[in-house]
N, C-alpha and C. Protein backbone atom coordinates (compact mmCIF):
# COMPACT_ATOMS: atom_id res chain seq x y z
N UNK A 1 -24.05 -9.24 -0.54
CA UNK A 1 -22.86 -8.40 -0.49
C UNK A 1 -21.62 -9.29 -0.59
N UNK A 2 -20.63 -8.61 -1.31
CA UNK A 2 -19.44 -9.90 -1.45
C UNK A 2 -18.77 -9.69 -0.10
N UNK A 3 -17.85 -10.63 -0.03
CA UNK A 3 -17.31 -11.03 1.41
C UNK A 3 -16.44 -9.91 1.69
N UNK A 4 -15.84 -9.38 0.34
CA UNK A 4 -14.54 -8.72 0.88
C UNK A 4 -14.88 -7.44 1.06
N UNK A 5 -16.20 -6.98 0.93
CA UNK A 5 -16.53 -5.05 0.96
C UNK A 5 -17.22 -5.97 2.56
N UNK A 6 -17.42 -6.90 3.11
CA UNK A 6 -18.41 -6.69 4.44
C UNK A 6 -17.56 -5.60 5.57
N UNK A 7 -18.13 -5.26 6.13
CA UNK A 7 -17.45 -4.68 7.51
C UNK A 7 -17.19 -5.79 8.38
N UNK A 8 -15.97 -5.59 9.37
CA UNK A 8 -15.63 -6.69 10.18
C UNK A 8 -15.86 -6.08 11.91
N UNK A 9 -17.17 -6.41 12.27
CA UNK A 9 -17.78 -5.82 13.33
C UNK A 9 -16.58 -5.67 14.17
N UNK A 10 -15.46 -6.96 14.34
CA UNK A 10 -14.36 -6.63 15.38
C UNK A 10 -13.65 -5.72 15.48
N UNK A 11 -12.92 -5.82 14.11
CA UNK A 11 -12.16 -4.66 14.00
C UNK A 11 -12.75 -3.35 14.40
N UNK A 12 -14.09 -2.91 13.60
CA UNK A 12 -14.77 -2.11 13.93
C UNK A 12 -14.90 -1.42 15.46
N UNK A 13 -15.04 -2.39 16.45
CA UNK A 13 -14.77 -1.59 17.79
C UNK A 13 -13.53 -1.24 18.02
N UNK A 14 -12.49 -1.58 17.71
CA UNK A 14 -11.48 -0.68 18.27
C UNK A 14 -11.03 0.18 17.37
N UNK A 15 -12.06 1.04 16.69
CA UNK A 15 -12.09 2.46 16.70
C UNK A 15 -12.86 3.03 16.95
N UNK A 16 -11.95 3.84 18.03
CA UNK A 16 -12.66 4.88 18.78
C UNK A 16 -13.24 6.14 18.18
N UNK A 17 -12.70 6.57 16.84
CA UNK A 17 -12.89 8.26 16.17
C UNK A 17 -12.02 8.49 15.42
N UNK A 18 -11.96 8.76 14.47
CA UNK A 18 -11.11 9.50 13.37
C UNK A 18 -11.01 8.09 12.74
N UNK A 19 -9.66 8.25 12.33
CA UNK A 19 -9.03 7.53 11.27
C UNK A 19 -7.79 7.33 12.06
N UNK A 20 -7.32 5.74 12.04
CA UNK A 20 -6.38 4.88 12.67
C UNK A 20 -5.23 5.27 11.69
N UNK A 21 -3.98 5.19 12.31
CA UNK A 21 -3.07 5.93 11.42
C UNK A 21 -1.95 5.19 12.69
N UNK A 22 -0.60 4.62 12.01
CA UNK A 22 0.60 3.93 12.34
C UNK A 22 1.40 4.97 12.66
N UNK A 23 2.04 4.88 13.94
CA UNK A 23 2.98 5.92 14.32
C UNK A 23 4.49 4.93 13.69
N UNK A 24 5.09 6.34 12.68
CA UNK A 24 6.38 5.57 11.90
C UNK A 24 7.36 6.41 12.42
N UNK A 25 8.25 6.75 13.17
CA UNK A 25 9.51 7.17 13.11
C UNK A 25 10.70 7.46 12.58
N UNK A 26 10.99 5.98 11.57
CA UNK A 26 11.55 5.77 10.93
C UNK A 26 13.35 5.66 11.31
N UNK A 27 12.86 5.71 13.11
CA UNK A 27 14.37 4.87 13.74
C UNK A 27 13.94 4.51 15.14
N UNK A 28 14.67 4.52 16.27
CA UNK A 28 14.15 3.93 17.18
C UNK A 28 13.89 4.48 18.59
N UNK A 29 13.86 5.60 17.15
CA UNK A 29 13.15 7.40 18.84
C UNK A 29 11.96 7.05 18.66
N UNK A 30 11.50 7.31 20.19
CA UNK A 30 9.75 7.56 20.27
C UNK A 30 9.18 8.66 19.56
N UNK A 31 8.01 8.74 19.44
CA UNK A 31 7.33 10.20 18.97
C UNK A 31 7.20 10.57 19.92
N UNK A 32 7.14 12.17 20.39
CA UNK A 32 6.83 12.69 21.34
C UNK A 32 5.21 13.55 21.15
N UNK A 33 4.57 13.10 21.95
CA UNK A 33 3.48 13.65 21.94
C UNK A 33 2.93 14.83 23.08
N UNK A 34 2.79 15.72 21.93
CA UNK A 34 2.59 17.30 23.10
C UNK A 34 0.75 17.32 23.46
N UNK A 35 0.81 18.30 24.84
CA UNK A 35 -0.21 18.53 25.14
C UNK A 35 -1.09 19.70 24.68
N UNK A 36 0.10 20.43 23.77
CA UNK A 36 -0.37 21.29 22.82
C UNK A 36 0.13 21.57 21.47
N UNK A 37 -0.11 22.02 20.42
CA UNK A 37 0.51 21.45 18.78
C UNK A 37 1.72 22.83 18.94
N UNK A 38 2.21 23.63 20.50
CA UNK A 38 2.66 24.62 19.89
C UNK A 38 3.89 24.82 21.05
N UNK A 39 5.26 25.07 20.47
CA UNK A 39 6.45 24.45 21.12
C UNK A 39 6.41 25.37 22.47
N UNK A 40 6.76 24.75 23.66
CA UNK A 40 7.06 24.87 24.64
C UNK A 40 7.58 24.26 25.39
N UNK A 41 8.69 24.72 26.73
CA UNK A 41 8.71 23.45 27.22
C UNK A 41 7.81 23.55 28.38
N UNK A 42 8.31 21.39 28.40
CA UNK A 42 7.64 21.01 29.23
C UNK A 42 6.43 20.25 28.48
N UNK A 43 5.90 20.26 27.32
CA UNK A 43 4.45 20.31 27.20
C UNK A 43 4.52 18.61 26.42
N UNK A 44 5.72 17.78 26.72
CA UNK A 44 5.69 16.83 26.01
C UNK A 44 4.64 15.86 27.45
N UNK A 45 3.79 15.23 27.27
CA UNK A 45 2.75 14.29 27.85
C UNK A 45 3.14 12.79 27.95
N UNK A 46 3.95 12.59 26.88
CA UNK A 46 3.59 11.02 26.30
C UNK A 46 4.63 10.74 25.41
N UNK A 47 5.42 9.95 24.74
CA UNK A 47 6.35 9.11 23.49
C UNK A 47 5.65 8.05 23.20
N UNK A 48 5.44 7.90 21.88
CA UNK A 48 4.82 6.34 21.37
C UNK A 48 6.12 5.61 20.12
N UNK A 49 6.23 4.45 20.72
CA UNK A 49 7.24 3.66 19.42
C UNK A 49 6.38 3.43 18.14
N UNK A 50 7.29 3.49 17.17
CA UNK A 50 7.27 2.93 16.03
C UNK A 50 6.27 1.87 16.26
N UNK A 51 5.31 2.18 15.22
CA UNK A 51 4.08 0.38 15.32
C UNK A 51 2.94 0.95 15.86
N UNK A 52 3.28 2.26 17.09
CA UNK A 52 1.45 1.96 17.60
C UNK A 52 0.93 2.48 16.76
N UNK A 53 -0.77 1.95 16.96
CA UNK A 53 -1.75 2.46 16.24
C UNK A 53 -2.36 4.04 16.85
N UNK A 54 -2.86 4.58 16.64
CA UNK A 54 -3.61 5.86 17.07
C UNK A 54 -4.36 6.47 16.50
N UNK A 55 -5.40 7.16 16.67
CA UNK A 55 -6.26 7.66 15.65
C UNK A 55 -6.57 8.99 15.88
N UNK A 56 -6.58 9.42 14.60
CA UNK A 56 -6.49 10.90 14.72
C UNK A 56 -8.20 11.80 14.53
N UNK A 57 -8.14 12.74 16.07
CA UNK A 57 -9.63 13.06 15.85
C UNK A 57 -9.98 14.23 14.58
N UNK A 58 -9.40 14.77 14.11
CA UNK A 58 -9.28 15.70 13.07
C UNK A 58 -8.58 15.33 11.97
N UNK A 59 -8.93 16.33 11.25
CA UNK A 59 -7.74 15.94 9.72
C UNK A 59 -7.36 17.24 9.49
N UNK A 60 -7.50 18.63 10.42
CA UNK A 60 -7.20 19.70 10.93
C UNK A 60 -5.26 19.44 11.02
N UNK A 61 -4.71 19.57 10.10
CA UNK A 61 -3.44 20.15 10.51
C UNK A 61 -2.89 21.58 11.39
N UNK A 62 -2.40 21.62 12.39
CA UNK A 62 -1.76 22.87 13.38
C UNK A 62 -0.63 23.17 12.84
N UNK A 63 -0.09 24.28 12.33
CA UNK A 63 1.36 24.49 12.17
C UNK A 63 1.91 25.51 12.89
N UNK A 64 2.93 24.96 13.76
CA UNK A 64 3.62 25.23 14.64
C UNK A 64 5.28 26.05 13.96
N UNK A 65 5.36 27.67 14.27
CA UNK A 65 6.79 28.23 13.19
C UNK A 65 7.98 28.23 13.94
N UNK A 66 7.19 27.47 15.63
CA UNK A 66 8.91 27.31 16.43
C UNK A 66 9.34 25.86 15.63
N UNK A 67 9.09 24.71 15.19
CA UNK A 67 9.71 24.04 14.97
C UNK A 67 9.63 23.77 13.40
N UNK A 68 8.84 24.09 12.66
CA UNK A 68 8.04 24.52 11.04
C UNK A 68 7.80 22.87 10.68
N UNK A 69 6.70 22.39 11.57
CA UNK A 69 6.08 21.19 11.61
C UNK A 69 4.37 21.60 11.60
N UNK A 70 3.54 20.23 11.02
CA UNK A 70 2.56 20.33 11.08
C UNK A 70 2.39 19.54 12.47
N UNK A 71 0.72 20.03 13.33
CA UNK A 71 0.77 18.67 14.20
C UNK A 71 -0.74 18.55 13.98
N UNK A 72 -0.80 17.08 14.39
CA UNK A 72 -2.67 16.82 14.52
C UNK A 72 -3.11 16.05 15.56
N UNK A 73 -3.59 16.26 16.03
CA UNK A 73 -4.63 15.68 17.26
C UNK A 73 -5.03 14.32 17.17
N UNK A 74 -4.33 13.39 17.94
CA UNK A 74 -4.69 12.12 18.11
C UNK A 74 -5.39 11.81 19.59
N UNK A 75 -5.97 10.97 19.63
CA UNK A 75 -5.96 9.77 20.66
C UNK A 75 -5.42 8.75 20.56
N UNK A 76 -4.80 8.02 21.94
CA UNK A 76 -4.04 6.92 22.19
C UNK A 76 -4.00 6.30 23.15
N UNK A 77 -3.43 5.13 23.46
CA UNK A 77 -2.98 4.82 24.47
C UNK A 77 -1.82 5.17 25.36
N UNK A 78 -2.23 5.77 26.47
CA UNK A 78 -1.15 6.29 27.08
C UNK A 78 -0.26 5.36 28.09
N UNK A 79 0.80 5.59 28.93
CA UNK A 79 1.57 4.75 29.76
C UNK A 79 0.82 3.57 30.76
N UNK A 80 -0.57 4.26 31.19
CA UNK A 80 -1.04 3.90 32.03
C UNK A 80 -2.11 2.68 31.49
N UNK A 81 -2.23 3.19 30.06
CA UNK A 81 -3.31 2.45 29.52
C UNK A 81 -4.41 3.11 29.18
N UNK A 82 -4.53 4.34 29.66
CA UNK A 82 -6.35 5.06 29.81
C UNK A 82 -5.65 5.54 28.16
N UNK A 83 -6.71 5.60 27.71
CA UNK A 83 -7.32 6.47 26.32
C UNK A 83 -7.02 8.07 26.98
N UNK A 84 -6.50 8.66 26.04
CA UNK A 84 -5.55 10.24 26.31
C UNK A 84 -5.70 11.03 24.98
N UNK A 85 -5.23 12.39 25.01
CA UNK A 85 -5.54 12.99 24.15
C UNK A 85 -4.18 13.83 23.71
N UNK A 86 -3.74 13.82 22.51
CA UNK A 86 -2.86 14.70 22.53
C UNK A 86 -2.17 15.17 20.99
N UNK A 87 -1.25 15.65 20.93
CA UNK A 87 -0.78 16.53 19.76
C UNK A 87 0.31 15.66 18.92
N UNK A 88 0.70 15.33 17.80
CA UNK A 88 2.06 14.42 17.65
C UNK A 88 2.00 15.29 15.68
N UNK A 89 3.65 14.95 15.48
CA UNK A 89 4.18 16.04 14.15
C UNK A 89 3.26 15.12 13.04
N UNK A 90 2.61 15.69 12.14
CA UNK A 90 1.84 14.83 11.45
C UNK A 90 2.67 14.60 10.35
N UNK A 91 3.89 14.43 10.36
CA UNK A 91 4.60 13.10 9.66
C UNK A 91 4.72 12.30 9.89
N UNK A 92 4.86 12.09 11.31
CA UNK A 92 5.29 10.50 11.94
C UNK A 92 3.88 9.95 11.91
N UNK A 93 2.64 10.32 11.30
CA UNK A 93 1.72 9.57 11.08
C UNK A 93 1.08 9.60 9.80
N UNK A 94 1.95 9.84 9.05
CA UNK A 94 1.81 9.85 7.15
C UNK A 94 1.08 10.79 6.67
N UNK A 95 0.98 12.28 7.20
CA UNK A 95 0.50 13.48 6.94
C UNK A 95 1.22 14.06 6.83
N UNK A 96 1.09 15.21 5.76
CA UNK A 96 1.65 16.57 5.17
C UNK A 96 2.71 16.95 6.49
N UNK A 97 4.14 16.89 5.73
CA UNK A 97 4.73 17.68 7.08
C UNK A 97 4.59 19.58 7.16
């Protein structure tokens, strides 16, 4: 097998599920990540900066007509550190807005 198709066992463990996907902002607001894809308040969980990684368990877009955003279901790292679950606009992670 040539070198450059091998899999790189390391990398390989730190994914957890889905597909790893860069949270972009594109200034120097956090993303806000909801505990559900559908506007309310209160339901924000979490903000991630520009740069983190996260991976998204679906490729299931939610569209939400209070704010006329798509959202999709990631996992991440949360404040504390534990692996968390939650909702973020699937633009700020290079999906269909």
């Amino acid at each position: 097998m040539d070198d450059k198709n091998e899999l790189n066992l390391e990398e390989m463990e730190q994914v957890s599920g889905g597909v790893q996907r860069i949270v972009n902002t594109n200034t120097a607001d956090k993303a806000a990540i909801r505990s559900d894809p559908f506007k309310a308040p209160g339901n924000q969980i979490d903000a991630l900066a520009s740069g983190t990684v996260v991976d998204t368990i679906t490729d299931e877009l939610v569209f939400d007509e209070g704010t006329g955003r798509n959202y999709v279901k990631i996992r991440f790292k949360n404040r504390k550190g534990v692996m968390a679950e939650g909702w973020i606009a699937a633009s700020i992670v290079g999906l269909p807005r």
